[in-house]
N, C-alpha and C. Protein backbone atom coordinates (compact mmCIF):
# COMPACT_ATOMS: atom_id res chain seq x y z
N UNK A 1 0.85 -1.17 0.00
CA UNK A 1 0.00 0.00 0.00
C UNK A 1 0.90 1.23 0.00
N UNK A 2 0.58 2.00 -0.79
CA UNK A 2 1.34 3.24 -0.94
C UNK A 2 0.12 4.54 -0.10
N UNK A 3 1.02 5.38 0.24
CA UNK A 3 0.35 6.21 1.41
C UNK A 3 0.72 7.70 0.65
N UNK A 4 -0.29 8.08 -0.02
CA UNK A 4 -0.19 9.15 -0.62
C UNK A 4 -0.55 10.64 0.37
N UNK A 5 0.04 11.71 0.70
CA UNK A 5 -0.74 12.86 1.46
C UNK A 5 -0.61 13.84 0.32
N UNK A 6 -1.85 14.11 0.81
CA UNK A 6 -2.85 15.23 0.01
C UNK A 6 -2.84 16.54 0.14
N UNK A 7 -3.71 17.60 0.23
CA UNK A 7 -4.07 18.39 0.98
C UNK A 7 -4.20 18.72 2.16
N UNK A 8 -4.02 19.64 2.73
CA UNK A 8 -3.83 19.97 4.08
C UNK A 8 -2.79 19.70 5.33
N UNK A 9 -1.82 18.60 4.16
CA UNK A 9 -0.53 18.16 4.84
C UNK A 9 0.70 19.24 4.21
N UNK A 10 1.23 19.59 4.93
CA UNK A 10 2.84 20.47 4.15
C UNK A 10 3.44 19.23 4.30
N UNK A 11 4.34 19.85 3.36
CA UNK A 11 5.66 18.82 2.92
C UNK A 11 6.38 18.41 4.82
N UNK A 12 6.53 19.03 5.43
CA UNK A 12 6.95 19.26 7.34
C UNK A 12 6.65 17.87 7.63
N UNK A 13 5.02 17.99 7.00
CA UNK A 13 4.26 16.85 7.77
C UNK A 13 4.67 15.00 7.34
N UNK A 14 5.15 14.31 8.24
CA UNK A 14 5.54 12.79 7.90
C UNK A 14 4.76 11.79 8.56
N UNK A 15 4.07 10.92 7.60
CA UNK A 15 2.97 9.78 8.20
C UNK A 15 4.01 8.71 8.08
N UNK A 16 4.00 8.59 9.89
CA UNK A 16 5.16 7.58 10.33
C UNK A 16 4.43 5.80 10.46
N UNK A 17 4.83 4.49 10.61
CA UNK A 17 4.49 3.67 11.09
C UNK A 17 3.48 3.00 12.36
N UNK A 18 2.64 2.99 12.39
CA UNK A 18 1.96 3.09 13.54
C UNK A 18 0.92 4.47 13.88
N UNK A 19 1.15 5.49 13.24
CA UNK A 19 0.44 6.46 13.08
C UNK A 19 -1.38 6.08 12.40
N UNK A 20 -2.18 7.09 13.62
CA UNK A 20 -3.26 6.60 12.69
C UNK A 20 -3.60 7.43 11.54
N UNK A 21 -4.42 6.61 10.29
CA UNK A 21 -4.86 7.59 9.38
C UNK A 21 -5.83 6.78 8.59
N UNK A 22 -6.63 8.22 8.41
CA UNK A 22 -8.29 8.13 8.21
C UNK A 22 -8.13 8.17 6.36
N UNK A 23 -8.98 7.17 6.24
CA UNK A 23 -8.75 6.93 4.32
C UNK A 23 -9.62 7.00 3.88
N UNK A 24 -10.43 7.67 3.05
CA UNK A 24 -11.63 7.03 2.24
C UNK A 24 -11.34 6.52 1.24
N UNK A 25 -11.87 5.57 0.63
CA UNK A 25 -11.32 4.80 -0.68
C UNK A 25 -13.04 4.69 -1.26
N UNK A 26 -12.42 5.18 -2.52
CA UNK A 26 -13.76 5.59 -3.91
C UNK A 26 -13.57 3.80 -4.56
N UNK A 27 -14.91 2.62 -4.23
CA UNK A 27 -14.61 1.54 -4.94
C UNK A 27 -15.34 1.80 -6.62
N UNK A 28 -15.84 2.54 -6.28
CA UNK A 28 -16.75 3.34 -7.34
C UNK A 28 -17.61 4.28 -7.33
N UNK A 29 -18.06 5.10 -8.71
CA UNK A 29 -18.48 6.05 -8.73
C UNK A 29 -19.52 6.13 -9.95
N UNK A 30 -20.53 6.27 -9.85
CA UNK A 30 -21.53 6.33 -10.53
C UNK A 30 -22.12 8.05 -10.39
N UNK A 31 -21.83 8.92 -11.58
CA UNK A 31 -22.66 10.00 -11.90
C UNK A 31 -23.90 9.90 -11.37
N UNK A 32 -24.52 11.06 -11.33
CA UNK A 32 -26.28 11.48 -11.27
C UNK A 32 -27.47 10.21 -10.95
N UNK A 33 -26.30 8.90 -9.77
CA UNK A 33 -27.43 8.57 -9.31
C UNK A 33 -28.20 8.83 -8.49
N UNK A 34 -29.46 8.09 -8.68
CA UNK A 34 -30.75 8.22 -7.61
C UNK A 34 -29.90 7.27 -6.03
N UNK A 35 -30.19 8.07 -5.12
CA UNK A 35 -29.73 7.54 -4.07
C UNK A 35 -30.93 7.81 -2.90
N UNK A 36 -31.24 7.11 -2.05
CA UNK A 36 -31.94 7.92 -0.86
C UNK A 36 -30.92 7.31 0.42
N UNK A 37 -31.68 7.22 1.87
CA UNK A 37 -30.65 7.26 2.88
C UNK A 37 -31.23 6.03 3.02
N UNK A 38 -30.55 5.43 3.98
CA UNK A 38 -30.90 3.83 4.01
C UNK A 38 -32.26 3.46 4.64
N UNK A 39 -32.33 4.70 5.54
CA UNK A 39 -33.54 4.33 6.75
C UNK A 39 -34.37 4.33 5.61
N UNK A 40 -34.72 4.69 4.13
CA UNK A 40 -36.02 5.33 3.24
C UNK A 40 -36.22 3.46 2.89
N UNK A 41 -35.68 2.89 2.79
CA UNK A 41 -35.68 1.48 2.33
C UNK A 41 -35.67 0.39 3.01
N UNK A 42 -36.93 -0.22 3.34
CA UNK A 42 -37.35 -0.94 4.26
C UNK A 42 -36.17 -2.42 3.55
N UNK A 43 -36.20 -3.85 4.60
CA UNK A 43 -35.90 -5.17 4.29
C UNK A 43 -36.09 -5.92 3.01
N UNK A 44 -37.07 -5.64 2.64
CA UNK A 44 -37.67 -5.61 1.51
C UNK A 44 -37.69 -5.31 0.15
N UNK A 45 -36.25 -4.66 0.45
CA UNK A 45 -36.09 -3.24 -1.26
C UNK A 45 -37.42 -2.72 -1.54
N UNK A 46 -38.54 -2.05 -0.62
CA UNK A 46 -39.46 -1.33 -0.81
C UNK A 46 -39.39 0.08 -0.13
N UNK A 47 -39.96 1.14 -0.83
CA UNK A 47 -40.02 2.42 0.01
C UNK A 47 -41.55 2.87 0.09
N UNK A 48 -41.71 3.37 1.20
CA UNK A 48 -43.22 4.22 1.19
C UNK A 48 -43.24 5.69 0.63
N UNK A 49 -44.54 5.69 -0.18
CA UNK A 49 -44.36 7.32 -0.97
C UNK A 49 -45.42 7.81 -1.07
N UNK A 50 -45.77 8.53 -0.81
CA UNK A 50 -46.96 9.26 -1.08
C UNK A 50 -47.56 10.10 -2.37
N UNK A 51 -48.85 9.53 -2.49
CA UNK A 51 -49.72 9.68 -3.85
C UNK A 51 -50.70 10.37 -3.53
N UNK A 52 -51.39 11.41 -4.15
CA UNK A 52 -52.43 12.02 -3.30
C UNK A 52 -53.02 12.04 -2.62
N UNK A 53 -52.07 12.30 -1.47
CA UNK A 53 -52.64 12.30 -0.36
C UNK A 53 -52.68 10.65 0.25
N UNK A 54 -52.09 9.86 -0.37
CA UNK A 54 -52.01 8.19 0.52
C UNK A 54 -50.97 8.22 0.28
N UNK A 55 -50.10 6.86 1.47
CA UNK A 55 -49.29 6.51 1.00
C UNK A 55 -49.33 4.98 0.61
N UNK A 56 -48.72 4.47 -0.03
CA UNK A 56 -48.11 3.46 -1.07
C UNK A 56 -46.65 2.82 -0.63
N UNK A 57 -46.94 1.49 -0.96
CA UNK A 57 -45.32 0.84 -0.62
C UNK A 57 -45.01 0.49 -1.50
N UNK A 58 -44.18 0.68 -2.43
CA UNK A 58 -43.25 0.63 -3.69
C UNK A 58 -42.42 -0.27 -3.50
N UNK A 59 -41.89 -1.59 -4.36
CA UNK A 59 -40.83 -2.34 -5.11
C UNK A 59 -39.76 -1.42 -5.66
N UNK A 60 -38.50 -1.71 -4.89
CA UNK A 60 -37.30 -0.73 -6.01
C UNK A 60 -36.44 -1.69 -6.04
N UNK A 61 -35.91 -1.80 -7.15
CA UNK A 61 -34.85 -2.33 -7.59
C UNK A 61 -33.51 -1.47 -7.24
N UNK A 62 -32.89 -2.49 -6.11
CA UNK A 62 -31.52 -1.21 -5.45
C UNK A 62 -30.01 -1.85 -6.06
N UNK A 63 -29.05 -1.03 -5.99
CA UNK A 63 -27.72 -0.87 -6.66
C UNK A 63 -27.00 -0.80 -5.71
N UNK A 64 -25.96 -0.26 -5.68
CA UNK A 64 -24.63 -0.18 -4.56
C UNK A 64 -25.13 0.56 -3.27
N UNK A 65 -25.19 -0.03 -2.20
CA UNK A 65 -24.96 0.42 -1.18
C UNK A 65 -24.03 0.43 -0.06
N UNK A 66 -24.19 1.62 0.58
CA UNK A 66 -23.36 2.18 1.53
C UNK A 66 -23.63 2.13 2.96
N UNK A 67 -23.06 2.70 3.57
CA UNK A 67 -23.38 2.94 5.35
C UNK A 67 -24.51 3.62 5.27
N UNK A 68 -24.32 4.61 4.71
CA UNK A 68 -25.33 5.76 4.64
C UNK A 68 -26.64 5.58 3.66
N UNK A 69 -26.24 5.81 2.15
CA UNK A 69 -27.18 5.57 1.40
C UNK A 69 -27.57 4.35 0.65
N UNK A 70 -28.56 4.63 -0.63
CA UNK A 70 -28.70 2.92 -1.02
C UNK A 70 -29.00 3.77 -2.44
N UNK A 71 -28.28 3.05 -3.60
CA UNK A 71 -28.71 3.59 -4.80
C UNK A 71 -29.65 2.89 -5.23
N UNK A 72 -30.83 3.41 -5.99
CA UNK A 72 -32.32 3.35 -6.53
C UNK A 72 -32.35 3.11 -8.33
N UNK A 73 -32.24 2.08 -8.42
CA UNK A 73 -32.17 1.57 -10.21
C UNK A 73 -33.68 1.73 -11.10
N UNK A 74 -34.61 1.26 -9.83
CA UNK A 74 -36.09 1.07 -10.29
C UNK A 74 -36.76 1.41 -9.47
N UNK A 75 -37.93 1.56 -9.90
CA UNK A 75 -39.02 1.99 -9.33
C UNK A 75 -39.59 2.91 -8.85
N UNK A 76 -39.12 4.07 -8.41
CA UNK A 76 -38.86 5.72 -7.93
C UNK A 76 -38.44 6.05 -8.54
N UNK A 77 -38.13 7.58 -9.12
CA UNK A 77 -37.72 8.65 -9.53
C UNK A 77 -37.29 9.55 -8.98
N UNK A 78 -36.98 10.50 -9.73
CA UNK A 78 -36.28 11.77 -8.91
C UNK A 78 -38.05 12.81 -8.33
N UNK A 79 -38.61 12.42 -9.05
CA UNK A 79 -40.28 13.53 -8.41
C UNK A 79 -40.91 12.30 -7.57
N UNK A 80 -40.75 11.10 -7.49
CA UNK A 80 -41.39 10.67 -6.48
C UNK A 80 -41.57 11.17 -5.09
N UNK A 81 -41.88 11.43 -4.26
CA UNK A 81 -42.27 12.17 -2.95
C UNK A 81 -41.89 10.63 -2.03
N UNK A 82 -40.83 10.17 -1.60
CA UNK A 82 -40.70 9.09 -0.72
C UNK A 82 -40.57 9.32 1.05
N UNK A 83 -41.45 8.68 1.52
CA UNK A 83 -41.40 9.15 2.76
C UNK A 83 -39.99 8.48 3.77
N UNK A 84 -39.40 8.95 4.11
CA UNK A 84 -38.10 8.67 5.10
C UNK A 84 -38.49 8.34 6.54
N UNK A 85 -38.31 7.60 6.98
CA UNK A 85 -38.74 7.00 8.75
C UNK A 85 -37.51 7.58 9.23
N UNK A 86 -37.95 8.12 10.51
CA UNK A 86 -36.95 8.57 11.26
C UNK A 86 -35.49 7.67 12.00
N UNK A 87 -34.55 8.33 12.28
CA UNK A 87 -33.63 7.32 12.59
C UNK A 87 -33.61 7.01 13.96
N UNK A 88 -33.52 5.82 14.45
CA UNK A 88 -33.57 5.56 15.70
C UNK A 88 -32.23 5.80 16.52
């Protein structure tokens, strides 16, 4: 593993052996996807959304997910109105 420093390090600065350091690593990257947060996506790969005035439990077909979010292949859109459950 090569240990590249970036930004916010001056040249001064030396990442020694045993030192900790915080990495993010990009396994990929997908442009202008649909993403919501995880809590929006029940066990199920379904989300609840609201239709005039009801709501509805939707089938989505999901993509790469994360800690945080879950990417959305099918079934929702970007104007869908999806309701988010709070986080516990």
């Amino acid at each position: 593993m090569t240990l590249i420093m970036g930004r916010g390090l001056s040249d001064s600065k030396i990442a020694f052996i045993h030192y900790p350091v915080e990495a993010n690593v990009i396994v990929h990257n997908q442009p202008n996807a649909l993403v919501l947060p995880r809590n929006a996506v029940d066990s199920e790969d379904s989300v609840w959304t609201e239709q005039n005035g009801r709501r509805q439990k939707i089938k989505v077909r999901t993509g790469i997910t994360t800690t945080d979010y879950v990417e959305i292949l099918d079934g929702v859109d970007e104007k869908t109105k999806v309701i988010i459950s709070r986080q516990k």
